[in-house]
Structure formats: structure tokens, C-alpha cells
Protein backbone atom coordinates (compact mmCIF):
# COMPACT_ATOMS: atom_id res chain seq x y z
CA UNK A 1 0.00 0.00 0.00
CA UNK A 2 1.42 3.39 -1.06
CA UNK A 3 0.57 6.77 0.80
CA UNK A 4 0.57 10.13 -0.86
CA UNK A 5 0.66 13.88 0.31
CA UNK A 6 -1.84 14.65 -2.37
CA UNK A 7 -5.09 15.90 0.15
CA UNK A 8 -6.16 18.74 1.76
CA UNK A 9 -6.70 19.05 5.69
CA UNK A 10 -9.69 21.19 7.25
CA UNK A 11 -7.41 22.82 9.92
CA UNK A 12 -7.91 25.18 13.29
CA UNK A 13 -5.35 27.75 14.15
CA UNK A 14 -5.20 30.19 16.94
CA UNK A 15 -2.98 32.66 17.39
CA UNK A 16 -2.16 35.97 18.87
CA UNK A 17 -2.11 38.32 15.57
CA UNK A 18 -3.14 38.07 11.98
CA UNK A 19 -0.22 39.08 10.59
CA UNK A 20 1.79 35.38 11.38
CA UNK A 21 -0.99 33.71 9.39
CA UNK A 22 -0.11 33.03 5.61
CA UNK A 23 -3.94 33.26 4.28
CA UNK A 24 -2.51 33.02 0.89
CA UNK A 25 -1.60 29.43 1.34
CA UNK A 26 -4.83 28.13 2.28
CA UNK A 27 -7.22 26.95 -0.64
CA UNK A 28 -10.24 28.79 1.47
CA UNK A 29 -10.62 30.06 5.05
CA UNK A 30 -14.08 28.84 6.39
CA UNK A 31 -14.03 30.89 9.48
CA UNK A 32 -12.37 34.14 11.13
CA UNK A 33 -12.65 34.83 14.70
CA UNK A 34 -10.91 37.63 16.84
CA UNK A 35 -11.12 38.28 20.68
CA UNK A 36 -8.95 40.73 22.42
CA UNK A 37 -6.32 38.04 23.25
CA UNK A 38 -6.60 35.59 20.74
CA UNK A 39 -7.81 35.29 16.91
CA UNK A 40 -8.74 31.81 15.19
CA UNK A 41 -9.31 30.48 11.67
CA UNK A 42 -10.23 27.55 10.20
CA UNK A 43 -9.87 26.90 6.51
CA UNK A 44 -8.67 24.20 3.90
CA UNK A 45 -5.42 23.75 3.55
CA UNK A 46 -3.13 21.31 1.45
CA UNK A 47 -0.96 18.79 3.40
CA UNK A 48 1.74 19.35 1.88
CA UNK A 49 2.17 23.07 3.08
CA UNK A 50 1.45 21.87 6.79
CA UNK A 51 4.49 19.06 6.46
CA UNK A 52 6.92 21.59 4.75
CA UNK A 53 6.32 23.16 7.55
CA UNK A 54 6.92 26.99 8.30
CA UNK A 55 3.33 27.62 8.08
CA UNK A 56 3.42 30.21 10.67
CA UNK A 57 5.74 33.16 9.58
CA UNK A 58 7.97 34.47 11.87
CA UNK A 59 8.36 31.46 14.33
């Protein structure tokens, strides 16, 4: 049995400001949320950009 990266992931980030967040790299967003403290998305995103990794600029 063979395994592929070819699939998309419905994902939930949180984090403290929008500017970390690559929105360009998901396929759609589903959901934006923002308190005072914290802001959240969730969106569609392919698998691959989640195991290159560096999704979150500037960590």
C-alpha cells in the first residue's frame, strides 16, 4: 500500500495576531474569529504546506 501527500486538511489555528498567518496558502478560510487576546481560523489547507512546515511566519 502506497501513501501520498496529495489531500487537503480542514485545519484550526489560533494565534495571537493576523499578521503570522499566511492566508494566501490556504485553498479557502471557512471561518475568522478575533477576541482581544486571541484570533482563530479555520480553513482548507493542502498537506503538503502543513508538512513543509513553516506555516506560521515568523516562528
Amino acid at each position: 500500500m502506497s501513501s501520498t501527500d496529495d489531500f487537503f486538511v480542514r485545519a484550526y489555528l489560533s494565534f495571537d495576531a493576523w499578521k503570522y498567518i499566511p492566508r494566501e496558502r490556504f485553498e479557502w478560510i471557512e471561518e475568522w474569529h478575533a477576541d482581544s487576546d486571541r484570533k482563530y481560523l479555520v480553513g482548507v489547507i493542502h498537506f503538503r504546506e502543513i508538512k513543509e512546515g513553516e506555516l506560521v511566519e515568523g516562528e
